[in-house]
Protein backbone atom coordinates (compact mmCIF):
# COMPACT_ATOMS: atom_id res chain seq x y z
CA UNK A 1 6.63 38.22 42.69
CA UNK A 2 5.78 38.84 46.13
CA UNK A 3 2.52 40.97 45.48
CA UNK A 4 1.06 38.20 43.17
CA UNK A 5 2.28 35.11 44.92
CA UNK A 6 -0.62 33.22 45.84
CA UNK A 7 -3.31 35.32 44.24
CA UNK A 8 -5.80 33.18 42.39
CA UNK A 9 -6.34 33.52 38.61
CA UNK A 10 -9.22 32.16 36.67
CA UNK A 11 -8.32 31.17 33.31
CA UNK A 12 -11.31 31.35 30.74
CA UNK A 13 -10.77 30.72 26.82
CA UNK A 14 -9.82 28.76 23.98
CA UNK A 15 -6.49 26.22 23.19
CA UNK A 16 -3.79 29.17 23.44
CA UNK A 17 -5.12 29.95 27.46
CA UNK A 18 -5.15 26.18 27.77
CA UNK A 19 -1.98 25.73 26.06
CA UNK A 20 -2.88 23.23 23.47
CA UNK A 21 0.25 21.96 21.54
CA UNK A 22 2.38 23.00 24.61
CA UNK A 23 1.37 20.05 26.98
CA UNK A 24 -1.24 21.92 29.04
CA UNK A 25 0.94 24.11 29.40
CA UNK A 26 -0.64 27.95 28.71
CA UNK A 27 -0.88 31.18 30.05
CA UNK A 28 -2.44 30.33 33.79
CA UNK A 29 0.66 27.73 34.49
CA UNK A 30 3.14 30.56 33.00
CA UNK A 31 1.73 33.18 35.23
CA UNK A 32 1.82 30.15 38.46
CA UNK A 33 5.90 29.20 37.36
CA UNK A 34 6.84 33.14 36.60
CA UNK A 35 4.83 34.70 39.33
CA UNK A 36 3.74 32.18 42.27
CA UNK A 37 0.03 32.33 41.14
CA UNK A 38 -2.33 29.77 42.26
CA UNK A 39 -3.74 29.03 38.18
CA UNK A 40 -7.41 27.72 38.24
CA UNK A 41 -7.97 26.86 34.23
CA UNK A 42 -11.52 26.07 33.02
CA UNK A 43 -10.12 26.67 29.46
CA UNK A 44 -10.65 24.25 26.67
CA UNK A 45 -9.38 24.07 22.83
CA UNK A 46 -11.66 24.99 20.44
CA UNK A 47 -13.48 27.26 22.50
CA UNK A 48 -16.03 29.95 21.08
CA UNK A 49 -17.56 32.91 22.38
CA UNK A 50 -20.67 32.75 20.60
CA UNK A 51 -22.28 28.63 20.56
CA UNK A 52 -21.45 26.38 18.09
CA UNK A 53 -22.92 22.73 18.99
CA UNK A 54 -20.24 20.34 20.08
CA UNK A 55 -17.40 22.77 21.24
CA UNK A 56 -16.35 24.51 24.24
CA UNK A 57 -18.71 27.25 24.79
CA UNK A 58 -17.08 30.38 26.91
CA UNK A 59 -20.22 31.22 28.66
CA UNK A 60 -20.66 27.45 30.53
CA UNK A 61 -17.28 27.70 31.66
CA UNK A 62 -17.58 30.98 33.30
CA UNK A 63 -21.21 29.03 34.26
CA UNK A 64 -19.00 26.16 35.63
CA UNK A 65 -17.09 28.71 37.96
CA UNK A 66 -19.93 30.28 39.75
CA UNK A 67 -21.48 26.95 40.00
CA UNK A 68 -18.36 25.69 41.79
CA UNK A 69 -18.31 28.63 44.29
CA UNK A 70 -15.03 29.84 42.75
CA UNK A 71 -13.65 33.13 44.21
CA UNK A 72 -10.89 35.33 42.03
CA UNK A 73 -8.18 37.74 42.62
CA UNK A 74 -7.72 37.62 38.88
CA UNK A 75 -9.28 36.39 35.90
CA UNK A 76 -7.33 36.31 32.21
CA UNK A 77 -9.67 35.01 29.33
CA UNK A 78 -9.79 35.36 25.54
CA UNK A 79 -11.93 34.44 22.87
CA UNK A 80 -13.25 35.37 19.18
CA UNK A 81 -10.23 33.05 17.70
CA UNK A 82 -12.82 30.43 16.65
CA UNK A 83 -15.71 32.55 16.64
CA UNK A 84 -13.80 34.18 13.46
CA UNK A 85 -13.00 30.88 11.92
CA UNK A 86 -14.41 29.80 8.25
CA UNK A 87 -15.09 26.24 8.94
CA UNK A 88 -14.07 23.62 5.94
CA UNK A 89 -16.63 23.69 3.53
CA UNK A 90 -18.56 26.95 4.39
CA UNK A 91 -17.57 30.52 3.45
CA UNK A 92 -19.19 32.08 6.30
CA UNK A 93 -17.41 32.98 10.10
CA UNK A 94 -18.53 30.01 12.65
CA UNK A 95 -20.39 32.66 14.92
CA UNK A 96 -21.87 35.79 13.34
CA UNK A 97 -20.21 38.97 14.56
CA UNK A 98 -23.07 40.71 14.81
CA UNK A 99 -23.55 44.28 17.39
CA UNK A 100 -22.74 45.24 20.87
CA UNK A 101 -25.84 45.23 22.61
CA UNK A 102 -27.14 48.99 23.97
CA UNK A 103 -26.77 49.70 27.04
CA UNK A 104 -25.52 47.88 30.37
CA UNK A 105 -28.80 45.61 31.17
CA UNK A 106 -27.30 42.55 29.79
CA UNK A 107 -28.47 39.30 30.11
CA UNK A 108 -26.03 36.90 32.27
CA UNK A 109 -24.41 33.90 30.69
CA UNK A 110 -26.91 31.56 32.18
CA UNK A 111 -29.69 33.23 30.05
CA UNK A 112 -28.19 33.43 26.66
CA UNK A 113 -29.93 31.21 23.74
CA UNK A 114 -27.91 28.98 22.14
CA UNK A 115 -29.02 28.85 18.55
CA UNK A 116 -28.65 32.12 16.58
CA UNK A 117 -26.47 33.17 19.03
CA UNK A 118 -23.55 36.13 17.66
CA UNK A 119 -20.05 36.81 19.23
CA UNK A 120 -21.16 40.25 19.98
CA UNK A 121 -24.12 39.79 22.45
CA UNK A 122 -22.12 36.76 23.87
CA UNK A 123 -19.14 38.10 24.55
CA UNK A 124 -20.55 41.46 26.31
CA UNK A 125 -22.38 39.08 28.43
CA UNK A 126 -19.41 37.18 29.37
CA UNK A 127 -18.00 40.33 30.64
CA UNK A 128 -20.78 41.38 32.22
CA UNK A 129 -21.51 38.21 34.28
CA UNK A 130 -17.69 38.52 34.96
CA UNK A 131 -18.03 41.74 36.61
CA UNK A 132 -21.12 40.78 38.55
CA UNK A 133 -20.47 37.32 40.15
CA UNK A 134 -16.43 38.62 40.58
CA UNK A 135 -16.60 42.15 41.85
CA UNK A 136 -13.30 42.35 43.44
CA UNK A 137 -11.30 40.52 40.57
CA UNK A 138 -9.18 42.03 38.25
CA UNK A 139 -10.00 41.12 34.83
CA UNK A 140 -7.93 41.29 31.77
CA UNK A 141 -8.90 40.01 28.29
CA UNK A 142 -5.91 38.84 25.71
CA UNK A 143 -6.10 39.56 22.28
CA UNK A 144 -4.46 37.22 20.59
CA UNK A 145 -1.54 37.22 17.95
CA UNK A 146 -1.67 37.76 14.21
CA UNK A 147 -2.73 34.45 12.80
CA UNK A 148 -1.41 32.97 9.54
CA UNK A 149 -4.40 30.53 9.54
CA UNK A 150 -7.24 33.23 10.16
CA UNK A 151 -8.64 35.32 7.70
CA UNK A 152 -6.97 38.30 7.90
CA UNK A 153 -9.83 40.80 7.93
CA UNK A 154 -11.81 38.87 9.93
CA UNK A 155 -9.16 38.09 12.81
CA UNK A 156 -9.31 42.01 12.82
CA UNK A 157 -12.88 42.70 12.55
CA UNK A 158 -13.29 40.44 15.80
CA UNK A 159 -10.47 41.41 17.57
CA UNK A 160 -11.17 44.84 17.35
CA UNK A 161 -15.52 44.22 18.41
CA UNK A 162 -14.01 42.66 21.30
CA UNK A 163 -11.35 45.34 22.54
CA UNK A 164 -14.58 47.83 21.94
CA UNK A 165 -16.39 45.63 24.07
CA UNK A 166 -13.93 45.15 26.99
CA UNK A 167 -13.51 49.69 26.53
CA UNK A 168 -17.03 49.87 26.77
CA UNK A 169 -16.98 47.74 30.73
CA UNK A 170 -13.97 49.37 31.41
CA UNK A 171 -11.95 45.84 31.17
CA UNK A 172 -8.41 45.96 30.69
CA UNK A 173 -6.83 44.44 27.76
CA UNK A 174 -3.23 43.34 26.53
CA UNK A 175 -3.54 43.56 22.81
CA UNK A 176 -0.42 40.96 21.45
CA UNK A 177 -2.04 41.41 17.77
CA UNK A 178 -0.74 44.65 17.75
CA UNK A 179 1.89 44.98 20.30
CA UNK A 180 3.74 41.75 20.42
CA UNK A 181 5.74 41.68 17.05
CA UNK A 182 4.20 38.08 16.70
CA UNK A 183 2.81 37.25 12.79
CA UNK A 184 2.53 34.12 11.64
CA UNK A 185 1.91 34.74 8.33
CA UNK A 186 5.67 34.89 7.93
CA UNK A 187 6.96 31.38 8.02
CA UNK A 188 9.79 32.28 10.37
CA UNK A 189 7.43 33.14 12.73
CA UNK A 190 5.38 30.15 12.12
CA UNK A 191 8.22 28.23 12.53
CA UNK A 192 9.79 29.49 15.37
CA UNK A 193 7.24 30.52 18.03
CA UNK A 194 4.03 28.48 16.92
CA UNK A 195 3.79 24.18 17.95
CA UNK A 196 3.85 21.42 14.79
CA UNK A 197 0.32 20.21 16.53
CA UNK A 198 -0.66 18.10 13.16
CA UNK A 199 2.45 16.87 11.97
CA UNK A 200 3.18 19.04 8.99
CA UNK A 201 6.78 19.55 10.01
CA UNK A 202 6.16 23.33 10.77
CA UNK A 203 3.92 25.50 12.72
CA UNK A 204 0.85 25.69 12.96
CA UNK A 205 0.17 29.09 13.05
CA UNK A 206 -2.06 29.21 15.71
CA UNK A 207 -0.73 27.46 19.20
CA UNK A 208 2.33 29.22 20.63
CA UNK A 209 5.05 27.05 21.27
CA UNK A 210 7.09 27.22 24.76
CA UNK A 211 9.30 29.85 22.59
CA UNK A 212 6.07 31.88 21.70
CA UNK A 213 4.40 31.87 24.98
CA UNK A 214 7.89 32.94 26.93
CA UNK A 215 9.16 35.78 23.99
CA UNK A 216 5.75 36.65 22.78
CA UNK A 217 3.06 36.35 25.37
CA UNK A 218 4.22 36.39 28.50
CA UNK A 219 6.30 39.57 29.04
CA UNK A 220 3.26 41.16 27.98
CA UNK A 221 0.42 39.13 29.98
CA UNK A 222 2.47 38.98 33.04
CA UNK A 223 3.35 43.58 32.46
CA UNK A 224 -0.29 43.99 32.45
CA UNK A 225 -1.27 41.75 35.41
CA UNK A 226 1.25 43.78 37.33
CA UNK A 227 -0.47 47.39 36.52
CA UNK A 228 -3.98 46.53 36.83
């Protein structure tokens, strides 16, 4: 604890960094309780990568952090969760994968169009304007766990464009889709380690519950904080 106590972590993302279901209570105040961090969260629940009008957009709240002069020992972010998401009604992802940009002239978050927008180009950018505006951070993306309520290939599809992305820049990753054990497709799972956000008298799928974030997510965030 003593190397990370009072090192500042910026926490970018969607509701399982913000802890949705949990009472606020996500990965940033799990790494402040576990490991004496000081947890800055910009994070907000229904978050995407690429822009979709009326939700949390990941590039204005890495926007909102440069704006308010924020400086970072650490940052820990995710996103593609929603991006990947087949809205009611529509048989189509909510953002468009489409491809990782060529090259490393990227354009920073503040210049990114909102309409027609694709996770791809977005979420290269995030990492790029990352690596700019926080030079002496140390960054590390989560992939999330295997979601009952996500299309299958397309929670993969995303998950993997983004871990491409982040090998690409050179950003570490902990990858809990593969390496936590944590599948909510099976309802024990469900059950056990996700929250009953909507009242259906099981889990959700999606949100880890206090269970899900200490067994599941944390021994594997807070491993890989350690060795970057």
């Amino acid at each position: 604890m003593s190397d990370l106590k009072g090192k500042k972590v910026l926490v970018f993302g969607d509701s399982i960094m913000y802890g949705s279901g949990n009472g606020g209570f996500g990965v940033g105040e799990f790494l402040a309780k576990d490991l004496g961090m000081e947890c800055i969260k910009y994070a907000v629940g229904g978050a995407r990568a690429g822009y979709v009008a009326g939700k949390s957009w990941l590039a204005e709240q890495v926007e909102k952090a440069i704006k308010a002069g924020e400086r970072a020992d650490y940052i820990v972010f995710d996103g593609f969760t929603n991006d990947c998401n087949i809205s009611e009604g529509t048989t189509l992802p909510d953002v468009p994968l489409g491809d990782i940009p060529e090259g490393y002239r990227c354009v920073e978050v503040s210049g990114l169009k909102k309409e027609g927008s694709d996770f791809s180009e977005c979420f290269q950018s995030v990492i790029y304007t990352l690596l700019l505006h926080f030079p002496e951070a140390k960054i590390l993306f989560v992939r999330p766990h295997n979601m009952g309520r996500r299309d299958d290939v397309l929670q993969k599809l995303y998950g993997e464009r983004a871990i491409e992305i982040c090998e690409k820049w050179g950003v570490p990753y902990v990858d809990l889709y593969k390496n936590s054990g944590l599948n909510t497709f099976l309802p024990v799972h469900r059950d056990m380690f996700t929250c009953d956000s909507y009242g259906w008298g099981r889990g959700d799928c999606t949100h880890p519950n206090e269970k899900g974030y200490r067994l599941k997510y944390m021994p594997l965030i807070e491993s890989a904080i350690k060795s970057i």
